[in-house]
Protein backbone atom coordinates (compact mmCIF):
# COMPACT_ATOMS: atom_id res chain seq x y z
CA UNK A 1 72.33 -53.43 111.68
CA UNK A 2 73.25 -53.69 108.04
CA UNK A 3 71.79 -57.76 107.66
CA UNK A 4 68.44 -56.24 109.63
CA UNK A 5 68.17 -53.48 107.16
CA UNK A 6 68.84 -56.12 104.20
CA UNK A 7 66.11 -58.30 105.98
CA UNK A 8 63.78 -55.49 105.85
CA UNK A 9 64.20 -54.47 101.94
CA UNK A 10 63.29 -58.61 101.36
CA UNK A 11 59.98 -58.48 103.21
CA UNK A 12 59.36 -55.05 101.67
CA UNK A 13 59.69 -56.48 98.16
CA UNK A 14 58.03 -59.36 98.92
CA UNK A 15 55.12 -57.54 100.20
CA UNK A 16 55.25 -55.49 97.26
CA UNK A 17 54.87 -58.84 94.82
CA UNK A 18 52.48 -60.29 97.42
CA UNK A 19 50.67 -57.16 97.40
CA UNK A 20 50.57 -56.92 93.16
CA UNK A 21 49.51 -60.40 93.30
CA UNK A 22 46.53 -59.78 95.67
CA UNK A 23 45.54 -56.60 93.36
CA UNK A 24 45.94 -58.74 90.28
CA UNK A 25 43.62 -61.39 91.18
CA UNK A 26 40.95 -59.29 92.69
CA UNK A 27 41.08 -57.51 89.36
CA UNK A 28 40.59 -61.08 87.65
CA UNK A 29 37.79 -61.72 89.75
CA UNK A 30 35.84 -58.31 88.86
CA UNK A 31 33.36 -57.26 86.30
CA UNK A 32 34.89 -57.69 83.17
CA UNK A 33 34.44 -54.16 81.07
CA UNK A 34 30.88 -53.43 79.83
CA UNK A 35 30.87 -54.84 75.75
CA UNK A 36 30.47 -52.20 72.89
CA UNK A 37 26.56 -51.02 72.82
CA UNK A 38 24.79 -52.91 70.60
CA UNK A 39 22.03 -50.23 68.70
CA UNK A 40 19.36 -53.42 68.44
CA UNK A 41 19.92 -54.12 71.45
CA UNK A 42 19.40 -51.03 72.84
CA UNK A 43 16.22 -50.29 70.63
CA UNK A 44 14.89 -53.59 72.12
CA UNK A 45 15.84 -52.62 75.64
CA UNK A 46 13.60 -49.34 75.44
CA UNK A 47 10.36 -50.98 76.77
CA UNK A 48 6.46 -49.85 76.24
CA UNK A 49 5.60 -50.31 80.11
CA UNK A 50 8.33 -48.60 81.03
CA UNK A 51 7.81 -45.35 78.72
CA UNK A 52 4.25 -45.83 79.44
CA UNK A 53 5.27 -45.49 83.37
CA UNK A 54 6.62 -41.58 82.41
CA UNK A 55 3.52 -40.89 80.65
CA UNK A 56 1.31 -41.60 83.47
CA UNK A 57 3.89 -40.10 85.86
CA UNK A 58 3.64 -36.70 83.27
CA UNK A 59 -0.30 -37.09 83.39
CA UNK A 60 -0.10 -37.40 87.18
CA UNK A 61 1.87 -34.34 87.38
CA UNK A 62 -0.80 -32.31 84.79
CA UNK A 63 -3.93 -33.22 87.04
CA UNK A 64 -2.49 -31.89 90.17
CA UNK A 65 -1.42 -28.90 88.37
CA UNK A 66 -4.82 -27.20 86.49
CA UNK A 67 -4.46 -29.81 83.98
CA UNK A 68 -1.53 -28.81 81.92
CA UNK A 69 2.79 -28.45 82.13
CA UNK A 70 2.97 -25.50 80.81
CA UNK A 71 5.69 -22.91 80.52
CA UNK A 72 5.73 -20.92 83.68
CA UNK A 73 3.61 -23.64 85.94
CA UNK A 74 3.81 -25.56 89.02
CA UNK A 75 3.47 -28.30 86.11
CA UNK A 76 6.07 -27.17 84.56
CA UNK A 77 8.18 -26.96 87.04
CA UNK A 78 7.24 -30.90 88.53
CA UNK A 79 7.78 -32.08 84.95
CA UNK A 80 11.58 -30.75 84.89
CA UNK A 81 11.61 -32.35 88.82
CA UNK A 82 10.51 -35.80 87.70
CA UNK A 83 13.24 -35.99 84.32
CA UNK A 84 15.83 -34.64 86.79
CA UNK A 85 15.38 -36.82 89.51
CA UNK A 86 15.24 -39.70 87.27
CA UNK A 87 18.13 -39.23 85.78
CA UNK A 88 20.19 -38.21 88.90
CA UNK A 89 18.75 -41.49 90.17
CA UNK A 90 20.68 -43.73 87.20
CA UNK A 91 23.69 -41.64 88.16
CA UNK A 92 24.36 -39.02 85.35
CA UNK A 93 25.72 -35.46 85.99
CA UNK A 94 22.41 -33.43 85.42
CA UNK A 95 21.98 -29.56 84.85
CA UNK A 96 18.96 -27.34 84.50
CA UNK A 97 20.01 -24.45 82.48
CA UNK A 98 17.76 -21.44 83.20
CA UNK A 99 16.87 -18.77 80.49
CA UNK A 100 14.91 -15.87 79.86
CA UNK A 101 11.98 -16.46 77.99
CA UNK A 102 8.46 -14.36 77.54
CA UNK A 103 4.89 -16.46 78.80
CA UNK A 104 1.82 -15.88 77.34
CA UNK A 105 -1.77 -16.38 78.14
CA UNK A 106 -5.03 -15.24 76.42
CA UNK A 107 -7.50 -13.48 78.97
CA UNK A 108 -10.47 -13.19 76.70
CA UNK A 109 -11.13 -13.59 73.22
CA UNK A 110 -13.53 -13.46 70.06
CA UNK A 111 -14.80 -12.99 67.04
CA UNK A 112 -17.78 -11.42 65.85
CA UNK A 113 -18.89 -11.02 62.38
CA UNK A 114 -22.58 -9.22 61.29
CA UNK A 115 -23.91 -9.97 64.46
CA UNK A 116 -23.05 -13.62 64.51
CA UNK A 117 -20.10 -15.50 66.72
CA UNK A 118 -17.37 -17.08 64.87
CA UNK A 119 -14.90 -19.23 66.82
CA UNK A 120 -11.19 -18.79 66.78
CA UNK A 121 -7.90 -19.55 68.38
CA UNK A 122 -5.69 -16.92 69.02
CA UNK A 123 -1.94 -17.15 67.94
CA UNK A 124 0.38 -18.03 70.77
CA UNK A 125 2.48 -14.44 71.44
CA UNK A 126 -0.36 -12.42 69.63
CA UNK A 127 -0.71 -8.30 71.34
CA UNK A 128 -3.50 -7.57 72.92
CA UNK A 129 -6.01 -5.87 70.96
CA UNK A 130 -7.15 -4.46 74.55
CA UNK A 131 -10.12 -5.73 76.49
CA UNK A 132 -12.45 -3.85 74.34
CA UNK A 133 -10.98 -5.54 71.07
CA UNK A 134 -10.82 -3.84 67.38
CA UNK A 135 -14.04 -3.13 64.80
CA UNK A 136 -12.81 -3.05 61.17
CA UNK A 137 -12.96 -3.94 57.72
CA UNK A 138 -12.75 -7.65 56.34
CA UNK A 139 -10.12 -7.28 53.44
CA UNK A 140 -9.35 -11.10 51.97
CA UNK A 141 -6.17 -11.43 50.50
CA UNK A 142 -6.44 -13.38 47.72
CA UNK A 143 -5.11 -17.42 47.69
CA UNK A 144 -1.91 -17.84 46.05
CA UNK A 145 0.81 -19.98 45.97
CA UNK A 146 2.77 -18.00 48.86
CA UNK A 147 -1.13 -17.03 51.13
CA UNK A 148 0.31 -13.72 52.61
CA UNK A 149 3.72 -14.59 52.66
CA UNK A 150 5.25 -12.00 50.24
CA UNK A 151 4.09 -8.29 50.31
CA UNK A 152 3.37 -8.86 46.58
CA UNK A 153 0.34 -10.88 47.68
CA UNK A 154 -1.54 -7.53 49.17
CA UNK A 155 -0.69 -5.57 45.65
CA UNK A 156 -3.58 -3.80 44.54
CA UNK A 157 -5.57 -4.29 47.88
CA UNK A 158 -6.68 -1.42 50.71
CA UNK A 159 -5.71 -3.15 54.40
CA UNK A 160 -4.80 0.03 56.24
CA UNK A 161 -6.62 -0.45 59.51
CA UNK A 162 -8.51 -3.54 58.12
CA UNK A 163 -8.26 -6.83 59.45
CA UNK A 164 -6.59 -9.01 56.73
CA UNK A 165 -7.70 -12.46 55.78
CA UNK A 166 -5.22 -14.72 55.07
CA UNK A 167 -4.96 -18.64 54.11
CA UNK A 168 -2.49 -20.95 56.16
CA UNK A 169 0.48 -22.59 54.48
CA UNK A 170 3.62 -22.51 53.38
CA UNK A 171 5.14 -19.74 55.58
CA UNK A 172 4.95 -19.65 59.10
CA UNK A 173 2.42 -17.63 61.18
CA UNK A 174 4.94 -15.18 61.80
CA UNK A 175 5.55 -13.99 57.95
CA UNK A 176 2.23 -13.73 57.34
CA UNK A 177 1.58 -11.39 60.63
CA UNK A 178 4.93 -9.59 59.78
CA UNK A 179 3.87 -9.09 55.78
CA UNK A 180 0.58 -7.89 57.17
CA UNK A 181 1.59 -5.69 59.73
CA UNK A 182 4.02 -3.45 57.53
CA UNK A 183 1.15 -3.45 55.06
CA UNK A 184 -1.18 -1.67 57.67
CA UNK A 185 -3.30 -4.23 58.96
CA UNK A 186 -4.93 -3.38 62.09
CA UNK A 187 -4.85 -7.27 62.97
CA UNK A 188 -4.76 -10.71 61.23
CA UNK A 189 -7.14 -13.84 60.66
CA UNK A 190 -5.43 -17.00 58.99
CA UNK A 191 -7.90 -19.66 57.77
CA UNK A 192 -7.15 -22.72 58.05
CA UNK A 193 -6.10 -24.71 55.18
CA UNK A 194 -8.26 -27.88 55.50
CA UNK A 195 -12.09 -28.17 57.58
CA UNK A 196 -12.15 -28.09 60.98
CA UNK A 197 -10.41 -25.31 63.58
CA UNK A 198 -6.96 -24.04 63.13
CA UNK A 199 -5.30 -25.79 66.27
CA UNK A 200 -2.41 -24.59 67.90
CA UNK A 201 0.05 -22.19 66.23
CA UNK A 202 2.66 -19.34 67.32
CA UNK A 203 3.67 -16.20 66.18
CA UNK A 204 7.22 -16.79 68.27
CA UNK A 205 9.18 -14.65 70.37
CA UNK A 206 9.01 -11.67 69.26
CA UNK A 207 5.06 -12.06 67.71
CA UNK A 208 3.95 -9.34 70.53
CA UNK A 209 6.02 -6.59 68.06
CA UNK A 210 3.34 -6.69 65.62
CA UNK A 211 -0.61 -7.02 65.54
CA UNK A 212 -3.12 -9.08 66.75
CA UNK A 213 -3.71 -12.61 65.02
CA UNK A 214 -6.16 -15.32 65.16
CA UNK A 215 -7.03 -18.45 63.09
CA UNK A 216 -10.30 -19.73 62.39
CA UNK A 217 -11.80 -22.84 60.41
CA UNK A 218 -11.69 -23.22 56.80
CA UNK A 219 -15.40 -23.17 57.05
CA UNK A 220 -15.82 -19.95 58.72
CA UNK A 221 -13.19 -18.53 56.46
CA UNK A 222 -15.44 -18.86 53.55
CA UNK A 223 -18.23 -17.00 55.66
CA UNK A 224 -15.30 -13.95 56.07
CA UNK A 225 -15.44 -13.57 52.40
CA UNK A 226 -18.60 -12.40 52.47
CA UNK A 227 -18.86 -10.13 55.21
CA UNK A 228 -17.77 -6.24 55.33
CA UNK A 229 -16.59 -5.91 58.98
CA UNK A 230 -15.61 -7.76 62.14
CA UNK A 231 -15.17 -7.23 65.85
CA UNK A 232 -12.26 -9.15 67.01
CA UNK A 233 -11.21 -8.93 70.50
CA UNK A 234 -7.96 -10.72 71.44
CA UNK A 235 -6.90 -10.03 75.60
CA UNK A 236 -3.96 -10.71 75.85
CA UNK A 237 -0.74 -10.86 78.90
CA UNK A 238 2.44 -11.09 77.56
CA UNK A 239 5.31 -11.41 79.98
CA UNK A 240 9.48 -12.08 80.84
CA UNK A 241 9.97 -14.89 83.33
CA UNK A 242 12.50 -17.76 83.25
CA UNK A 243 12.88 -21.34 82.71
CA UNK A 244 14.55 -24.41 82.60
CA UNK A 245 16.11 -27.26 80.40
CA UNK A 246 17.01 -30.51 81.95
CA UNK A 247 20.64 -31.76 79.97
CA UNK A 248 22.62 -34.85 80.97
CA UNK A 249 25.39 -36.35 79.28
CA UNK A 250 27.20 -39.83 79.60
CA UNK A 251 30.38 -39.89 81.13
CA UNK A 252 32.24 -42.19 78.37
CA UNK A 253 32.40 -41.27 74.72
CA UNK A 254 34.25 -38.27 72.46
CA UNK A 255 33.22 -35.15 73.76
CA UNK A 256 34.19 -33.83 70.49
CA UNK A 257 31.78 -35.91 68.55
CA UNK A 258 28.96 -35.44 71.12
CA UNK A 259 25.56 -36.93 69.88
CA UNK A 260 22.40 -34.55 71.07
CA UNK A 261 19.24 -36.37 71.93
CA UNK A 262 16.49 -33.96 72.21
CA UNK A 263 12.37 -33.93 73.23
CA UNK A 264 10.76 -30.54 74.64
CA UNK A 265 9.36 -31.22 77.83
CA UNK A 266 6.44 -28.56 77.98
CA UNK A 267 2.98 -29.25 76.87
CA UNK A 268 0.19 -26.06 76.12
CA UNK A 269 -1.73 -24.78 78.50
CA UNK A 270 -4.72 -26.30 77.09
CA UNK A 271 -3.93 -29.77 78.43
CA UNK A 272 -1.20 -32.50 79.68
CA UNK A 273 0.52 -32.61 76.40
CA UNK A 274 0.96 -36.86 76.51
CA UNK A 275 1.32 -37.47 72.79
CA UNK A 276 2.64 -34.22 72.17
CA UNK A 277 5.31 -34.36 74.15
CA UNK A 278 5.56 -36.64 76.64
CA UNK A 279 5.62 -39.40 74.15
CA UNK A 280 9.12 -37.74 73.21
CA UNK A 281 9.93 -36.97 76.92
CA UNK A 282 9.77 -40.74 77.76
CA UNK A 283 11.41 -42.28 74.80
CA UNK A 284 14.33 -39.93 75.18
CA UNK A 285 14.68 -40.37 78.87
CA UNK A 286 14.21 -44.64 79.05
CA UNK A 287 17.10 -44.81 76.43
CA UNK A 288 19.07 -42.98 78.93
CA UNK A 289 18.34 -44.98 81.39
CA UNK A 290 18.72 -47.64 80.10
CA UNK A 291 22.00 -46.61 77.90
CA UNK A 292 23.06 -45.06 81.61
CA UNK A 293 25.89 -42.73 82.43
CA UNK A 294 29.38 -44.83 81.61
CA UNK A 295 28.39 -47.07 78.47
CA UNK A 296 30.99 -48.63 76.11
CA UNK A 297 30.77 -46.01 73.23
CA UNK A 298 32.90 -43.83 70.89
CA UNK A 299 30.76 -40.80 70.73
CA UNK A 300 29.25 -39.03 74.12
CA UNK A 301 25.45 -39.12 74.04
CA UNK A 302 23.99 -35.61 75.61
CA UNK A 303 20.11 -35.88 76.69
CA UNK A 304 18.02 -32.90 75.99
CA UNK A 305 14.97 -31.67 76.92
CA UNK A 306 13.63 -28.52 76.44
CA UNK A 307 11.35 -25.98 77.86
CA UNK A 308 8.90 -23.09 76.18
CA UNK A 309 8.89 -25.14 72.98
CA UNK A 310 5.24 -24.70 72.67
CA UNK A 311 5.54 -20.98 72.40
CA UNK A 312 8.42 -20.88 69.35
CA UNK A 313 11.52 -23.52 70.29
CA UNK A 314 12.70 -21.01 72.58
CA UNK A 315 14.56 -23.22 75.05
CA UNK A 316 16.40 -25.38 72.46
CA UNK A 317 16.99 -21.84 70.77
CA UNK A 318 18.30 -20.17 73.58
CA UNK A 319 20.82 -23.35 74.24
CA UNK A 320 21.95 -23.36 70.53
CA UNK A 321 22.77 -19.89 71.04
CA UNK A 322 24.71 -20.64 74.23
CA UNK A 323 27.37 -22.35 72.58
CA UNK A 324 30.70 -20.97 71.98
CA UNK A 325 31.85 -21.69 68.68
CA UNK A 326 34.06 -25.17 69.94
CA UNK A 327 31.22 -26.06 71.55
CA UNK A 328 29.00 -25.91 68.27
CA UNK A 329 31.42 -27.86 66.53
CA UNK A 330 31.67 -30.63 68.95
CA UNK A 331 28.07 -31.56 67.77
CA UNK A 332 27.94 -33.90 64.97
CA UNK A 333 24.21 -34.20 64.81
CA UNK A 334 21.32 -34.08 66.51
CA UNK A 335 18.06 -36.05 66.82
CA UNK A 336 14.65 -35.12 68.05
CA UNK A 337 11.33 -36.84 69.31
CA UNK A 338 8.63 -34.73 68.93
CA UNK A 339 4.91 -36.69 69.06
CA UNK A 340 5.56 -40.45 68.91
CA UNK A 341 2.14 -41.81 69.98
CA UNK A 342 -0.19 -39.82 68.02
CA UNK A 343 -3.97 -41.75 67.80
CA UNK A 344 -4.05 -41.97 64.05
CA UNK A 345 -0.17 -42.79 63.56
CA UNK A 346 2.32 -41.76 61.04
CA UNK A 347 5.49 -43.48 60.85
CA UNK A 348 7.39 -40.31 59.30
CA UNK A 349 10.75 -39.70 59.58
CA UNK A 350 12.34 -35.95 58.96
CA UNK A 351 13.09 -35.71 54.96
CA UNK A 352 17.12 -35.17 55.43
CA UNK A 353 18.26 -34.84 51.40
CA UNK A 354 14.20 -33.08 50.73
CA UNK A 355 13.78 -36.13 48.53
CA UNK A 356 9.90 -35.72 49.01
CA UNK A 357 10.89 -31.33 47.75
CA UNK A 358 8.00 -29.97 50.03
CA UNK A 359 8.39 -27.15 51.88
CA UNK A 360 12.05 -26.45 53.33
CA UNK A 361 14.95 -27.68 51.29
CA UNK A 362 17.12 -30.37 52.43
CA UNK A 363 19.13 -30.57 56.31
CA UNK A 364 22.65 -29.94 56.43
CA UNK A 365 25.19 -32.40 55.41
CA UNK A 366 25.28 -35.41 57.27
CA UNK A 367 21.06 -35.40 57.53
CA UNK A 368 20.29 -37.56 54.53
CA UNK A 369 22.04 -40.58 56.31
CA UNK A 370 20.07 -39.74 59.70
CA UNK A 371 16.92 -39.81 57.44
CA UNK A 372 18.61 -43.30 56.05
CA UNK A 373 19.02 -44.96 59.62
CA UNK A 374 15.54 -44.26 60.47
CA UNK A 375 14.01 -45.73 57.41
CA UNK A 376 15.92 -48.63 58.11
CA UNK A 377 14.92 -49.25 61.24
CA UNK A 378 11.53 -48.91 60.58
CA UNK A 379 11.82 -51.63 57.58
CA UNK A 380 13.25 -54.09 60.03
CA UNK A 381 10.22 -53.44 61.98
CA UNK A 382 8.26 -54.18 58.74
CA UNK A 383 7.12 -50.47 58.10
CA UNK A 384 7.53 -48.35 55.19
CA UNK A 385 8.28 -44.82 56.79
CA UNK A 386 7.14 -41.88 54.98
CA UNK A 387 9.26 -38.56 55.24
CA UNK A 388 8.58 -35.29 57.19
CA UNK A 389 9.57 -31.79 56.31
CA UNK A 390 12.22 -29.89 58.10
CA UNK A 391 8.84 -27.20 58.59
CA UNK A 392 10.33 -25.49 61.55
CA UNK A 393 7.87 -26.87 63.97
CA UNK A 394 10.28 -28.59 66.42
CA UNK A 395 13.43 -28.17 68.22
CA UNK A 396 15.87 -29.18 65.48
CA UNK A 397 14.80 -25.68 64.03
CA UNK A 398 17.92 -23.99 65.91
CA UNK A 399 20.19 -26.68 65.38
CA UNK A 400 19.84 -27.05 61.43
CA UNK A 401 20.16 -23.03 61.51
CA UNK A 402 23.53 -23.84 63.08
CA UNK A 403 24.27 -25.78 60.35
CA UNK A 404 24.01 -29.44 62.20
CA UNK A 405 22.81 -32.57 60.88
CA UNK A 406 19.47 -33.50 61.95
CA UNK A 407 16.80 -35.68 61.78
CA UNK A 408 14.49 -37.87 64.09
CA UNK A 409 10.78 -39.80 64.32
CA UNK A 410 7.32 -38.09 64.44
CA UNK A 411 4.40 -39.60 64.55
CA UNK A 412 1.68 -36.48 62.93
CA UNK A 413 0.07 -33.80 64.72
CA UNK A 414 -2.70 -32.10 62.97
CA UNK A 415 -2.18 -32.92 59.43
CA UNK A 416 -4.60 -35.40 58.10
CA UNK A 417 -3.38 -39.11 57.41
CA UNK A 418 -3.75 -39.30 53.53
CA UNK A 419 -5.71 -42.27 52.09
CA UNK A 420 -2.01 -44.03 50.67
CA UNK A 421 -0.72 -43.45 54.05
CA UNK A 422 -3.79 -44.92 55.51
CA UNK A 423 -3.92 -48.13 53.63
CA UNK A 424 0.11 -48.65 54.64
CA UNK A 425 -0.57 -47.82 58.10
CA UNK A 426 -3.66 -48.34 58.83
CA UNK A 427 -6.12 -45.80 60.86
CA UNK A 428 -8.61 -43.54 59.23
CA UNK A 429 -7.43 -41.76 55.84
CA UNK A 430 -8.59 -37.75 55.61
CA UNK A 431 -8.22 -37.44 59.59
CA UNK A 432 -6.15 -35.78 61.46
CA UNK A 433 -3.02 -37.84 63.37
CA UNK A 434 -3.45 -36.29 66.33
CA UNK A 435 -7.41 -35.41 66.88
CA UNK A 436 -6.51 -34.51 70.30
CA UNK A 437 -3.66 -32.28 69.67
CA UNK A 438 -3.35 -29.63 71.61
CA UNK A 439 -6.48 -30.25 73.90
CA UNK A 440 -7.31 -31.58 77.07
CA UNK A 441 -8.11 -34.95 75.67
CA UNK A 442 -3.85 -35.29 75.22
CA UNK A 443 -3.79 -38.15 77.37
CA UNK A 444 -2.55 -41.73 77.94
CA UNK A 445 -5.90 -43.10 77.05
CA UNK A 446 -4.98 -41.41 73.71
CA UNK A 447 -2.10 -43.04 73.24
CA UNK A 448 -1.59 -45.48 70.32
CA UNK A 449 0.53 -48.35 72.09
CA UNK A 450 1.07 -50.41 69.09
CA UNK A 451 2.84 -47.73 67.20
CA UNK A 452 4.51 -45.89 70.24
CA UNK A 453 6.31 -49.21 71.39
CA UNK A 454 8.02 -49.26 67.58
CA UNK A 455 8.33 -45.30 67.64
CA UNK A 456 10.39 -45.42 70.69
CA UNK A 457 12.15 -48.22 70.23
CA UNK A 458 13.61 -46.04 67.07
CA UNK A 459 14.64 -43.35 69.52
CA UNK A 460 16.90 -46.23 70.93
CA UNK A 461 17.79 -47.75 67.83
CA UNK A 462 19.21 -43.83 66.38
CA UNK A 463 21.01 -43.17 69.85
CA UNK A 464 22.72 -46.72 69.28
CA UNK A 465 23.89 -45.84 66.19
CA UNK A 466 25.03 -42.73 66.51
CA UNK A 467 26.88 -43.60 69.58
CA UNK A 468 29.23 -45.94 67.80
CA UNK A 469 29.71 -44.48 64.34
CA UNK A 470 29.49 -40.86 62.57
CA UNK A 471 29.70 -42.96 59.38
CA UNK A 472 28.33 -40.72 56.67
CA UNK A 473 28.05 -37.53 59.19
CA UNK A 474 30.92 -35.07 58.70
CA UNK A 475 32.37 -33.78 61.49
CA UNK A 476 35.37 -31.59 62.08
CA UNK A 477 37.05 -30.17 59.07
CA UNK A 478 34.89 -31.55 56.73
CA UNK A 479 32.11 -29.84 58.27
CA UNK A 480 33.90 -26.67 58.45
CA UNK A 481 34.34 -26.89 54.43
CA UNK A 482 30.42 -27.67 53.83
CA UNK A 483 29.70 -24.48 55.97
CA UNK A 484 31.70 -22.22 54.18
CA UNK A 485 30.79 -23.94 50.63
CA UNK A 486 34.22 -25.15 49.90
């Protein structure tokens, strides 16, 4: 008995070396380990046709649905389907965290002034003046340096019950209704600050706590001057319903140096929102696919895309203030696509260290060298990139409140191209990037393919980067200090 129980511990053992021999060559024979991602390579990999693909996929989704993917729609709701499924499809973890947010729509709306029609566009989140609409004085506050920003700007002027007259600039919408509002106004007009219509624009969130506001052209503004009185009516249906962002994150990489990628995935209810923003959308999502969910990288790459952008950032806002504090501080920066195809193309990247000193000051530590990779890209692509401000038009609004680095690509929405801009770039100087913003004519045919095949290869190219190396982006401690100022 004691030899067959010797016997047996031999041919165990020697099935245990056979069987370590059999798992070691199998291993031999498998796919060696993926090789460290390579940010050209990735930025090359990040194709037109394919991003091209989403679009038409987005502007599929918008003609079967009124026309638009708007906050609250069947559109809406098909857009956050398609990312989803796409990205479920390639294999990552994906989540679609709801949150309340409040919808808008405008049920009638005018503007008449001694007798005459004026057109307008009613601020996104503007109250109702009621169906029957308001009748009051014209009171023009005069141009400044701050146009109705400050309450010193109404000093010396009468608005109880009027409807002030402001210029647009330099504040947002919101000041200028807010300033007006605890002045006395009865409602607000901004003129636009350059010819044509005022396009777009939102008073945010919480714009339904104060009075009616409109915008009209710089044109027509001129004929407000003149006139003693207006009827404005602005109908409006403000309500609380909930969305959805689509996040995904890769399965490899530090999750406490987590790189956010970010696009918001709604358009206006005025059209399919293609340039402005599925251009974004698709960039942002082809990297992921093609970076896909287990990549050789140091830093975990989270995908973003946001809902009820167009009516004041309110999905990327509501995820920044989600976060627990850890979970703020495991983001070392974040990047956003916002409008990479525009017709009339900018190649503008977002003014980190405020080098350009327009508007906001600079983005937090850490932003200046997100500014610096972009620019470089965009010189190996032989194109000298102009900067952006940090204006608060976009979703990296919340996220350089929260004191993260920031920065990203844009290609110009309703500014006009300027004529040094034009002769870099091309396209027609003193006309607007984006002619089509915020319209039904937001489509793929509208889409500048040239420039939108080197736009998002940047959104590859920045994702690349960041994935490998924080280099010049503090993280940890050191960002701790630079928040408190130490």
């Amino acid at each position: 008995m004691g030899r067959t129980v010797a016997n047996a511990k031999n041919l165990t053992g020697i099935m245990i070396v056979a069987t370590a021999l059999v798992a070691g060559a199998c291993s031999s024979t498998s796919a060696p380990p993926a090789p460290p991602l390579d940010a050209p390579a990735l930025a090359e990999a990040v194709q037109l046709d394919a991003v091209l693909g989403h679009l038409q996929e987005l502007e599929r989704i918008a003609t079967e649905n009124d026309g638009n993917r708007a906050l609250g729609t069947p559109g809406y709701d098909a857009s956050v389907d398609y990312v989803a499924g796409k990205l479920r499809d390639a294999g990552f973890d994906v989540q679609t965290p709801e949150f309340d947010v409040t919808s808008f729509d405008v049920e009638n709306a005018s503007l008449t002034v001694d007798g005459a029609p004026v057109e307008l566009r009613v601020l996104a989140m503007s109250p109702s003046t009621g169906p029957d609409g308001i009748t009051a004085r014209l009171v023009r506050v005069p141009a400044d340096e701050t146009p109705g920003c400050e309450a010193t700007d109404y000093d010396n002027l009468d608005v109880a019950g009027a409807i002030a007259v402001v210029d647009r600039g330099v504040c947002p919408f919101s000041d200028k209704q807010k300033v007006a509002a605890e002045r006395g106004a009865a409602a607000l007009l901004v003129v636009n600050n350059e010819p044509g219509p005022l396009s777009g624009g939102t008073l945010g969130e919480n714009g339904d706590q104060f009075i009616p506001a409109a915008g009209v052209s710089g044109e027509d503004g001129a004929a407000l001057t003149a006139a003693g009185s207006a009827t404005l009516i602005v109908d409006t249906v403000v309500e609380d319903i909930r969305s959805r962002n689509v996040i995904a994150q890769t399965a490899t990489g530090d999750t406490d140096n987590v790189v956010v990628v970010g696009a918001h995935l709604d358009s206006v209810p005025e059209g399919p929102g293609i340039n402005d923003n599925g251009s974004g959308v698709a960039a942002v999502l082809e990297t992921a696919l093609q970076l896909g969910p287990d990549p050789n990288i140091a830093n975990a790459v989270r995908f973003a895309f946001w809902g009820a952008e167009e009516i004041g950032l309110v999905g990327s806002t509501r995820y920044v203030e989600s976060l627990s504090d850890d979970e703020r501080n495991a983001i070392a920066l974040y990047l956003n696509f916002d409008m990479l195809g525009s017709p009339n193309p900018g190649y503008l990247v977002y003014d980190g260290d405020d080098s350009d000193s327009v508007g906001a000051g600079p983005g937090p530590e850490g932003s200046a060298g997100i500014e610096q990779t972009f620019r470089s890209f965009f010189e190996s692509r032989g194109v000298a990139a102009d900067g952006t401000d940090f204006d608060g038009r976009s979703d990296y609004g919340p996220f350089v409140e929260a004191g993260i680095p920031a920065g990203g690509v844009f290609s110009g929405a309703d500014e006009r191209k300027s004529p040094d801009q034009a002769g870099k770039w091309g396209g027609e100087a003193d006309t607007p990037f984006d002619p089509n913003y915020h319209s039904p004519e937001d489509t793929v045919a509208n889409i500048d393919r040239d420039a939108y095949a080197v736009t998002a290869a940047s959104v590859g190219y920045g994702v690349g980067v960041y994935a490998q190396s924080l280099d010049g982006v503090p993280t940890g401690d050191a960002r701790d200090q630079e928040r408190s100022g130490n």
